[in-house]
C-alpha atoms as a PDB file:
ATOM      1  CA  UNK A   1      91.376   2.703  57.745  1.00  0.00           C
ATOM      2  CA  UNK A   2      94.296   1.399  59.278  1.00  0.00           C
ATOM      3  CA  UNK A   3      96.567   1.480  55.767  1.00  0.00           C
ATOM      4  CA  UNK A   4      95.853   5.510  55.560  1.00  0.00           C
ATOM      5  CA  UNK A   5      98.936   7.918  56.668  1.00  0.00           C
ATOM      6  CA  UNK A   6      98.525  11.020  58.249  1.00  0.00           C
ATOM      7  CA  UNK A   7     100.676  14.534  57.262  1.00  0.00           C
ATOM      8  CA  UNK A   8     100.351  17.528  57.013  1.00  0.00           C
ATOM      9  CA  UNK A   9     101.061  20.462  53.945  1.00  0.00           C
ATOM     10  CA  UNK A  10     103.308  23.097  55.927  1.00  0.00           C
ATOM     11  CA  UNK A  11     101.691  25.649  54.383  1.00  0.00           C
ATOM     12  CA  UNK A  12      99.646  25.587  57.582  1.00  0.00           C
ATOM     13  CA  UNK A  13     102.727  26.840  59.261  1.00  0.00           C
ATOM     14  CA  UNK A  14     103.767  29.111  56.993  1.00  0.00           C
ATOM     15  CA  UNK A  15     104.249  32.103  59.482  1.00  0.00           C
ATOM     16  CA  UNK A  16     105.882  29.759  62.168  1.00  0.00           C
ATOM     17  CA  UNK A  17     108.414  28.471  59.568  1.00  0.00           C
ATOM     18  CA  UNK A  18     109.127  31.715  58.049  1.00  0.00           C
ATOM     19  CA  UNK A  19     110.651  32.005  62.062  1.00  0.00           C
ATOM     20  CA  UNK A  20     112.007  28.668  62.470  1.00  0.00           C
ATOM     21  CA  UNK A  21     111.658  26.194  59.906  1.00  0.00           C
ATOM     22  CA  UNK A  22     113.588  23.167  61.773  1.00  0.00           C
ATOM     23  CA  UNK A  23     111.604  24.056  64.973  1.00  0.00           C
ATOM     24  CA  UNK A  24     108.217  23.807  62.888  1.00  0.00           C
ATOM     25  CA  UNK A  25     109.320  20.391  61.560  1.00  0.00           C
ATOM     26  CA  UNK A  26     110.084  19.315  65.458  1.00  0.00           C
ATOM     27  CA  UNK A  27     106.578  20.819  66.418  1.00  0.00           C
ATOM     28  CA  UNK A  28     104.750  18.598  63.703  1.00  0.00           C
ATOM     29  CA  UNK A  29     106.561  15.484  64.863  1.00  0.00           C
ATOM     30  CA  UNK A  30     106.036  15.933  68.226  1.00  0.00           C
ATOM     31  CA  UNK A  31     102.724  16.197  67.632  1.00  0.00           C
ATOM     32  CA  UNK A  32     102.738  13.254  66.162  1.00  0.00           C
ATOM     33  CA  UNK A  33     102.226  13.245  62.200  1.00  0.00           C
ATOM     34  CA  UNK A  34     103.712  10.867  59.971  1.00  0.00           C
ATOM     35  CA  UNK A  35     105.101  13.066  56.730  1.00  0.00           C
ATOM     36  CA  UNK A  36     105.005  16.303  55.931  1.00  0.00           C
ATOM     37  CA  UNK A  37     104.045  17.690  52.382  1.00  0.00           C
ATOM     38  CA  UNK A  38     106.232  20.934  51.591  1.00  0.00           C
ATOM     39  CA  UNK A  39     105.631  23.960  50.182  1.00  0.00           C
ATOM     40  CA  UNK A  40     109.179  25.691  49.848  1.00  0.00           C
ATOM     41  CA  UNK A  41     111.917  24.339  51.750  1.00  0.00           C
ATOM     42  CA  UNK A  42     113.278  27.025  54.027  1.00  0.00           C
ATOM     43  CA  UNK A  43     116.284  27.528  52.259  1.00  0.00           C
ATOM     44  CA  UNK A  44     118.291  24.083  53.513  1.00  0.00           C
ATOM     45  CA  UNK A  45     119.977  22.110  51.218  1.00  0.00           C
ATOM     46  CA  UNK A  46     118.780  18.701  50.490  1.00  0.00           C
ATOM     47  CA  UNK A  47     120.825  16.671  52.447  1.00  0.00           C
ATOM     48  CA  UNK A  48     120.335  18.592  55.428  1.00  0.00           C
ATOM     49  CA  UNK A  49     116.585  18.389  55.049  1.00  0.00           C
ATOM     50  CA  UNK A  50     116.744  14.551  54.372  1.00  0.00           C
ATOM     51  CA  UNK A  51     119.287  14.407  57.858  1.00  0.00           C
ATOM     52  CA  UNK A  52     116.630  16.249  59.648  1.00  0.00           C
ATOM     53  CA  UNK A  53     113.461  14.559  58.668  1.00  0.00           C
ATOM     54  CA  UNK A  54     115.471  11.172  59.441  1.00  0.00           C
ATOM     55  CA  UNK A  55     116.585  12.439  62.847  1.00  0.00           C
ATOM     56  CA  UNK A  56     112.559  13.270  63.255  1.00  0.00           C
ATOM     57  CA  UNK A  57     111.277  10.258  61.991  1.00  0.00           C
ATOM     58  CA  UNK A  58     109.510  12.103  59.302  1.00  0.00           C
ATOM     59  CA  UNK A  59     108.578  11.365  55.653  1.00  0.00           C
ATOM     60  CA  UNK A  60     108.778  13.813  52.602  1.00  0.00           C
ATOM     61  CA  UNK A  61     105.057  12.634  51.249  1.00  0.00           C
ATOM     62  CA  UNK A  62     105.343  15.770  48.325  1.00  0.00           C
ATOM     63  CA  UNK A  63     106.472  19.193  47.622  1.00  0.00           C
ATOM     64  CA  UNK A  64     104.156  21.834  45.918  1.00  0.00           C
ATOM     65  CA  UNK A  65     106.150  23.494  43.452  1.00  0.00           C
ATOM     66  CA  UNK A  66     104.630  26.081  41.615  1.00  0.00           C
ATOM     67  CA  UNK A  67     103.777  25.509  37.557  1.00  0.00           C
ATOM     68  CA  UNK A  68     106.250  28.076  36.505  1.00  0.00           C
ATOM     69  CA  UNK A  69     109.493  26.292  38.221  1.00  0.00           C
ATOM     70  CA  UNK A  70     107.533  23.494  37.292  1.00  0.00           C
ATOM     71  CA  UNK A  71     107.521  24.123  33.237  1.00  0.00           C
ATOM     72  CA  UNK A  72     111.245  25.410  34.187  1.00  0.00           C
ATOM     73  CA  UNK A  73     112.954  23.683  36.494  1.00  0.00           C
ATOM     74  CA  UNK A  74     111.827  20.488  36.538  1.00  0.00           C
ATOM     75  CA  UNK A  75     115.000  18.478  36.662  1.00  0.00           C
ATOM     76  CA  UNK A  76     116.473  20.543  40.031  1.00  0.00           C
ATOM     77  CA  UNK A  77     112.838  20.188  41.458  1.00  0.00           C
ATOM     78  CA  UNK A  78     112.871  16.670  40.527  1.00  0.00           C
ATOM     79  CA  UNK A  79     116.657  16.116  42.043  1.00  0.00           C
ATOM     80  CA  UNK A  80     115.946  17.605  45.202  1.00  0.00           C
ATOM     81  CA  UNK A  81     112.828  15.846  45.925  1.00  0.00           C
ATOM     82  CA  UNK A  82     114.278  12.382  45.353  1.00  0.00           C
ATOM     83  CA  UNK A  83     117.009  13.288  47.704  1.00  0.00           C
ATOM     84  CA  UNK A  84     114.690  13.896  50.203  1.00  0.00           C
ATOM     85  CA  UNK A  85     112.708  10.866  49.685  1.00  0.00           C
ATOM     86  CA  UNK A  86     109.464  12.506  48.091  1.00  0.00           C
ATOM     87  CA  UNK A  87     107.280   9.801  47.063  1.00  0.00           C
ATOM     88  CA  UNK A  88     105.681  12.866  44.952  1.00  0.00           C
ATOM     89  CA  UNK A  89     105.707  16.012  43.484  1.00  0.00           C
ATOM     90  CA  UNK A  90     102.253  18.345  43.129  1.00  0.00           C
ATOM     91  CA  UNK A  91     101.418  21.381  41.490  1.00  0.00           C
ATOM     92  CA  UNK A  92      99.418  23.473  43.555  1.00  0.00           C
ATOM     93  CA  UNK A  93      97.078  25.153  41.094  1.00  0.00           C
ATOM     94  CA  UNK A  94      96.940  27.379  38.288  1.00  0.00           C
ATOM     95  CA  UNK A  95      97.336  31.699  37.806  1.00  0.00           C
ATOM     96  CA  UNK A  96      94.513  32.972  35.555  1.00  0.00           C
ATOM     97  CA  UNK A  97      96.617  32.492  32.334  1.00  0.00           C
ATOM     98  CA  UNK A  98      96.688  28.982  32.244  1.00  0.00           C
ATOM     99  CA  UNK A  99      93.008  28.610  32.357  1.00  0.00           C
ATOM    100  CA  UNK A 100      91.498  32.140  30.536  1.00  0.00           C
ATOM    101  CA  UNK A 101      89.862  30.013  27.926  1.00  0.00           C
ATOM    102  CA  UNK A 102      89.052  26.682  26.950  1.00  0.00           C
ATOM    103  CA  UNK A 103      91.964  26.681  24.493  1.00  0.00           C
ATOM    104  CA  UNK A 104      94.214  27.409  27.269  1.00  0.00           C
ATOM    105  CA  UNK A 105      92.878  25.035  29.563  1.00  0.00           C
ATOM    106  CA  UNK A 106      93.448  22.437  26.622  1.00  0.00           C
ATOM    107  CA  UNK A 107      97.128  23.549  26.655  1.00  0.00           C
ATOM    108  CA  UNK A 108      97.784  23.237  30.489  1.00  0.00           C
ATOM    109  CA  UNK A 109      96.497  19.712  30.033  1.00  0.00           C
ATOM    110  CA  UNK A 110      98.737  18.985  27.923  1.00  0.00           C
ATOM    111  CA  UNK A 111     101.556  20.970  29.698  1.00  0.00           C
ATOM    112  CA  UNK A 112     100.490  18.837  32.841  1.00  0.00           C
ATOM    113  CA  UNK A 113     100.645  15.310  30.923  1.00  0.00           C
ATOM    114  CA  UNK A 114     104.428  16.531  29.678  1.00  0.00           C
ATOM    115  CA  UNK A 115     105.581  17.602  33.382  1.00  0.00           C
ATOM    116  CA  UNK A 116     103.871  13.963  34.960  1.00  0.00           C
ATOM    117  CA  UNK A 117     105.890  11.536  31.894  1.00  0.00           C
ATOM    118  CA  UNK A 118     109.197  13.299  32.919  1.00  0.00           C
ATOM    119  CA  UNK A 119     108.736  12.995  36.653  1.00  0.00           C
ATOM    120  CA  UNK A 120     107.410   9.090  35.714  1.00  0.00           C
ATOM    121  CA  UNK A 121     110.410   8.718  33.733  1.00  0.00           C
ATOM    122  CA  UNK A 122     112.779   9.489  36.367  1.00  0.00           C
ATOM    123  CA  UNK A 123     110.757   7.620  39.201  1.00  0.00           C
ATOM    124  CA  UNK A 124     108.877  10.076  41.232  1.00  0.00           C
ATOM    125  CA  UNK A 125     105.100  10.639  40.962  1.00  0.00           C
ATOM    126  CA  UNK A 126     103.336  13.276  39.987  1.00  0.00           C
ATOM    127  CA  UNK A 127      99.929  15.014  40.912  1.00  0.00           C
ATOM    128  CA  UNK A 128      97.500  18.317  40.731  1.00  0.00           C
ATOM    129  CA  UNK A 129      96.020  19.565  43.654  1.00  0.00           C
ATOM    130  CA  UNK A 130      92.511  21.178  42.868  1.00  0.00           C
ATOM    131  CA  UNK A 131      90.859  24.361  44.778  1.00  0.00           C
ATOM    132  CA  UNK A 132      87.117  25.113  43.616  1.00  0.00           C
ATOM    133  CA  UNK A 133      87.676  26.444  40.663  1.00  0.00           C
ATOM    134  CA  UNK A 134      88.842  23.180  38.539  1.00  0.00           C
ATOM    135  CA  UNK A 135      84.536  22.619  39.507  1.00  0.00           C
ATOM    136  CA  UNK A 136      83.606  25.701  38.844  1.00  0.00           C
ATOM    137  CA  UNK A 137      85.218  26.447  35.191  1.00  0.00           C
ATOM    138  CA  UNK A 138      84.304  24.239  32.544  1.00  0.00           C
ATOM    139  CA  UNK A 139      85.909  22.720  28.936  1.00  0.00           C
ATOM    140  CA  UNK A 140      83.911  20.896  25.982  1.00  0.00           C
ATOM    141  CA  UNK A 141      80.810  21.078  28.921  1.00  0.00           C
ATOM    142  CA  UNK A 142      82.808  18.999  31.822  1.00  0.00           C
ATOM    143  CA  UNK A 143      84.276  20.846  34.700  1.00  0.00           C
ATOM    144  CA  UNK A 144      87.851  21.453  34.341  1.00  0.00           C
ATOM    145  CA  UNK A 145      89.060  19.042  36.947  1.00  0.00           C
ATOM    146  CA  UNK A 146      87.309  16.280  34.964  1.00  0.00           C
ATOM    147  CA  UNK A 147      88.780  17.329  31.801  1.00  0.00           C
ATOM    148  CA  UNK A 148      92.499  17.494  33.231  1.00  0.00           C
ATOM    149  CA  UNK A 149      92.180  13.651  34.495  1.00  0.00           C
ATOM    150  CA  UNK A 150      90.028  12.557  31.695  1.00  0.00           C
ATOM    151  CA  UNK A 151      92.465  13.675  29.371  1.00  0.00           C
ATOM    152  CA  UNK A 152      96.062  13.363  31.360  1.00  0.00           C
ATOM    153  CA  UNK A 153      97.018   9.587  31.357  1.00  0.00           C
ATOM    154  CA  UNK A 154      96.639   7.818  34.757  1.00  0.00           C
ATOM    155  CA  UNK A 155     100.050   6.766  35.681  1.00  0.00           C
ATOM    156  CA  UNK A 156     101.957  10.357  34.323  1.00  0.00           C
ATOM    157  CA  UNK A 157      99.088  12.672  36.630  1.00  0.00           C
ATOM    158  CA  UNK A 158      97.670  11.502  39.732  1.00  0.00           C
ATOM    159  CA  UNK A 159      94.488  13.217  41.703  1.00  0.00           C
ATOM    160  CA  UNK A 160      95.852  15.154  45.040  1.00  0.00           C
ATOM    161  CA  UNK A 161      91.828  15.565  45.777  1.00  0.00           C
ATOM    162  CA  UNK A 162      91.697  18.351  48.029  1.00  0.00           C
ATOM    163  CA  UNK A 163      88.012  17.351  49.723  1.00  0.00           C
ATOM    164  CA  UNK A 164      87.260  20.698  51.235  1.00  0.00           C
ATOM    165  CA  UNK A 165      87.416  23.012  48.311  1.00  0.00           C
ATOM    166  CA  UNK A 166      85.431  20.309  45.549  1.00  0.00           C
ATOM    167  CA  UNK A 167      82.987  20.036  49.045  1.00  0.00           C
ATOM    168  CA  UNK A 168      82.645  24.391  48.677  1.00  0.00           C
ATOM    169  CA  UNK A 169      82.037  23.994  44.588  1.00  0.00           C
ATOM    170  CA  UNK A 170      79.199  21.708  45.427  1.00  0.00           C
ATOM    171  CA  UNK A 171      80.592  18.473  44.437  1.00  0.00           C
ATOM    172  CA  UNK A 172      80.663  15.535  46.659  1.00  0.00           C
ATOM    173  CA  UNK A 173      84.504  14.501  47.527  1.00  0.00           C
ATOM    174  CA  UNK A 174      83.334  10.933  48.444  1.00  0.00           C
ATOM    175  CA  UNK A 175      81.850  10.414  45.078  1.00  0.00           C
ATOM    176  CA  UNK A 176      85.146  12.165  43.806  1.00  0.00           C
ATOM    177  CA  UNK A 177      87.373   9.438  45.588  1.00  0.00           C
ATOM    178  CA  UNK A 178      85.057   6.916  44.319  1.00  0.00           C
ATOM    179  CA  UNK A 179      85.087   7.712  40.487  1.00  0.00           C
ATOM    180  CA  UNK A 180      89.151   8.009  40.625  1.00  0.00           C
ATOM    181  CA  UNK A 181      89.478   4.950  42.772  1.00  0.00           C
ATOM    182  CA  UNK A 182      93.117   3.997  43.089  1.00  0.00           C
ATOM    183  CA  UNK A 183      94.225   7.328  41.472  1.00  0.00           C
ATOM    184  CA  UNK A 184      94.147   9.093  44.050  1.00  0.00           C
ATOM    185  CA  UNK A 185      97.396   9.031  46.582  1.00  0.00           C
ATOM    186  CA  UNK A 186      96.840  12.110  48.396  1.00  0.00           C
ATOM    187  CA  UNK A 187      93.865  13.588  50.016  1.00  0.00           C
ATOM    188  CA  UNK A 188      94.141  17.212  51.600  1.00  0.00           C
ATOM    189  CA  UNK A 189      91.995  16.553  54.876  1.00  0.00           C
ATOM    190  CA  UNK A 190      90.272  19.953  55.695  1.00  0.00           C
ATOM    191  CA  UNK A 191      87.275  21.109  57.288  1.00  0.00           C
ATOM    192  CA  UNK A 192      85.492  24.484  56.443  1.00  0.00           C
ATOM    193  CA  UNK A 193      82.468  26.586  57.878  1.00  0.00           C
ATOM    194  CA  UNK A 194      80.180  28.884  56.041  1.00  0.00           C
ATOM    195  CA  UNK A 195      80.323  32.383  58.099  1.00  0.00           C
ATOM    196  CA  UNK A 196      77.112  34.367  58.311  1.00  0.00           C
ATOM    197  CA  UNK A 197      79.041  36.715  55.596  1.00  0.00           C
ATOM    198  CA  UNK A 198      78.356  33.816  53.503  1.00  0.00           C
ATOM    199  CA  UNK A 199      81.698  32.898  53.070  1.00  0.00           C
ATOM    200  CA  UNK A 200      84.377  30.150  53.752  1.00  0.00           C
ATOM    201  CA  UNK A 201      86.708  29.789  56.493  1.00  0.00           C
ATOM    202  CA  UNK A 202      88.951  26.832  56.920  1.00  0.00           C
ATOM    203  CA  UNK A 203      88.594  25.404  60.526  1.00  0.00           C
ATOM    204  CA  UNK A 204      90.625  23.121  62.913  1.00  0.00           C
ATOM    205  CA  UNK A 205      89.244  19.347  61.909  1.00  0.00           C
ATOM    206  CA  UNK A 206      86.163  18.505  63.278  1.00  0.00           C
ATOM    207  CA  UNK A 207      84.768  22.008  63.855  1.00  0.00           C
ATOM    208  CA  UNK A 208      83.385  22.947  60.404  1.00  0.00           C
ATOM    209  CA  UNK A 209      80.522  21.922  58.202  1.00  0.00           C
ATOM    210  CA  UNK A 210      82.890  18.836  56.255  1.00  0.00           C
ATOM    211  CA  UNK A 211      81.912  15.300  57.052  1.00  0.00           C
ATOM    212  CA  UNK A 212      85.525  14.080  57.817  1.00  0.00           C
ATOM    213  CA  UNK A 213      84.854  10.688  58.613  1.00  0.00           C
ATOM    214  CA  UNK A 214      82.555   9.818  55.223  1.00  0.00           C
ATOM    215  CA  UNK A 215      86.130  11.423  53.762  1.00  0.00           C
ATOM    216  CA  UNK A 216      88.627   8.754  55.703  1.00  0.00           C
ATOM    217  CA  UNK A 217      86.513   5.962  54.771  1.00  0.00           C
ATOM    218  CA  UNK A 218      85.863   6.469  51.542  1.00  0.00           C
ATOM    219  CA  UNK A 219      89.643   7.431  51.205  1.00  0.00           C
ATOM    220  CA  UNK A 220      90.307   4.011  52.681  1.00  0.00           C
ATOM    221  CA  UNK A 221      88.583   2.079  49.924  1.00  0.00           C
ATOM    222  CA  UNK A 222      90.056   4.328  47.523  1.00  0.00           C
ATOM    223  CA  UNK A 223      93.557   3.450  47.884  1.00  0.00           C
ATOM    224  CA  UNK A 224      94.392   6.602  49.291  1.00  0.00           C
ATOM    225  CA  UNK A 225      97.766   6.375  51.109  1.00  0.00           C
ATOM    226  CA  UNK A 226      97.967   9.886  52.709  1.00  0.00           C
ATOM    227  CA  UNK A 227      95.571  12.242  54.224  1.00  0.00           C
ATOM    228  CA  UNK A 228      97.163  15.511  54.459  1.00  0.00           C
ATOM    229  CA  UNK A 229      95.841  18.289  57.409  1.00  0.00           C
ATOM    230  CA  UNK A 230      95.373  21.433  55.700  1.00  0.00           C
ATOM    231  CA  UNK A 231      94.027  24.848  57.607  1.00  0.00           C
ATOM    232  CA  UNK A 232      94.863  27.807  55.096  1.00  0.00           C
ATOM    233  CA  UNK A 233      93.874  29.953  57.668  1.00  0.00           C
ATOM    234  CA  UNK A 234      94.095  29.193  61.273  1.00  0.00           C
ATOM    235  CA  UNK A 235      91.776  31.350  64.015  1.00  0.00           C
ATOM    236  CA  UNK A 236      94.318  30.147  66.778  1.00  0.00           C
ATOM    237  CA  UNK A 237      98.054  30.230  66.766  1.00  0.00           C
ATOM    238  CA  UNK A 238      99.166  27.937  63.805  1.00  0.00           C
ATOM    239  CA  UNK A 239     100.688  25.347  66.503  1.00  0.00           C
ATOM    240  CA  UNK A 240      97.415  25.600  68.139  1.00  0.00           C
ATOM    241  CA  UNK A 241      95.534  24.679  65.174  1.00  0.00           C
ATOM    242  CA  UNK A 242      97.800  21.647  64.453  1.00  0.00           C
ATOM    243  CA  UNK A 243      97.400  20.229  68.005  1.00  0.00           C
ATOM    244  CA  UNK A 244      93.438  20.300  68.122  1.00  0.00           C
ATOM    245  CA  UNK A 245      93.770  19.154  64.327  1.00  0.00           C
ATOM    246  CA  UNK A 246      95.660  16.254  65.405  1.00  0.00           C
ATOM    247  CA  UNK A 247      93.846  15.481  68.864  1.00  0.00           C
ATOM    248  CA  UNK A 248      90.330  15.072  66.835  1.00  0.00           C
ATOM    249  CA  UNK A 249      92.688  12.635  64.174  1.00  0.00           C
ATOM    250  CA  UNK A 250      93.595  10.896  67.156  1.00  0.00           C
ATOM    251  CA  UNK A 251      90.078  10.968  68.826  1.00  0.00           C
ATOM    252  CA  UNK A 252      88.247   9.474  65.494  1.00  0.00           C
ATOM    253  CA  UNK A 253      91.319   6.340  65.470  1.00  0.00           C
ATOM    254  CA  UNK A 254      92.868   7.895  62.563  1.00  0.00           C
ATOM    255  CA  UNK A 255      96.666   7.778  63.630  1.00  0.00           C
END
């Protein structure tokens, strides 16, 4: 497991950045993570991002970037995150509209496949990031997830496999990272408990009902290159959260 990467999506941090942005980049490389994986950029231009994750010994792995700027901005999205040195660029799921139907499904596909050649084209990769519903929802009989990568082309949309939320639908994320082996760059590396509401609560790695080390390995022989530390909701202070996150990383010999 040596050849895996460890970041983390800042969405984690969202209310710490929404204070301090550069702080919350100093924060996650003090605690020691290799890239980071965006989700808005707290309003700095790119070359002062790009000075500051150099000064930090950072990397940009990705940005999420909404479908709409997506389908509308591509090029600016696509300038900025070569500036910064994004090896990738994800979309971060779908609103109800792109998915009300099979026919619409069908069209996002497409849409997707369109959005992945012109990133390809101008040398930055390109990737969807599943929740539970791409499991849940189905076209022509498959679940939707299936249908996206059965139908996008390999090289134009990559898997970002987020392991937690196909592990909620039911699915098995180790037999998900073995049936797109070597599509899959990017794993979001989450854990999650089932609350005696009966419902799902993202925990701090290593506390939750995920089997995080079955993940890593099988991420491993994948060809995954990042695993990405995800908590959309944190019980402790965010910078808590991301310190026992990354102690239990560190405990299992993952960074």
């Amino acid at each position: 497991m040596s050849a895996l990467k460890v970041g983390v999506q800042m969405y984690t941090l969202r209310e710490e950045t929404a204070k301090d942005f550069v702080g919350a980049l100093r924060k996650v490389a003090a605690e020691g993570f290799a890239g980071v994986e965006f989700a808005g950029y707290g309003g700095m231009q790119a070359d002062e991002l790009k000075a500051l994750l150099d000064e930090l010994g950072l990397v940009s792995i990705a940005s999420h970037v909404g479908i709409g700027r997506l389908r509308d901005a591509l090029d600016e999205e696509i300038a900025f995150n070569k500036a910064i040195g994004s090896q990738y660029i994800i979309c971060p799921g779908l609103g109800k509209e792109y998915r009300d139907s099979e026919q619409a499904w069908k069209n996002t596909f497409a849409l997707l496949e369109e959005i992945g050649r012109k990133c390809v084209e101008q040398g930055i990769g390109f990737g969807y990031h599943n929740h539970s519903f791409e499991f849940d929802e189905k076209v022509n009989g498959a679940t939707a997830f299936d249908g996206l990568f059965g139908t996008a082309s390999a090289d134009a949309v990559k898997v970002e496999l987020d392991a937690c939320w196909a592990y909620v639908a039911g699915y098995d994320p180790v037999a998900y990272l073995d049936k797109y082996n070597g599509r899959v760059p990017l794993v979001h590396f989450k854990d999650v408990r089932r609350t005696e509401e009966d419902k799902w609560l993202t925990v701090e790695l290593g506390t939750g009902d995920v089997d995080l080390n079955a993940i890593a390995e099988a991420s491993a022989a994948a060809g995954v290159e990042w695993l990405i530390y995800e908590q959309d909701n944190t019980q402790n202070p965010p910078f808590v959260a991301l310190a026992n996150s990354m102690r239990w990383i560190k405990e299992n010999g993952l960074a």
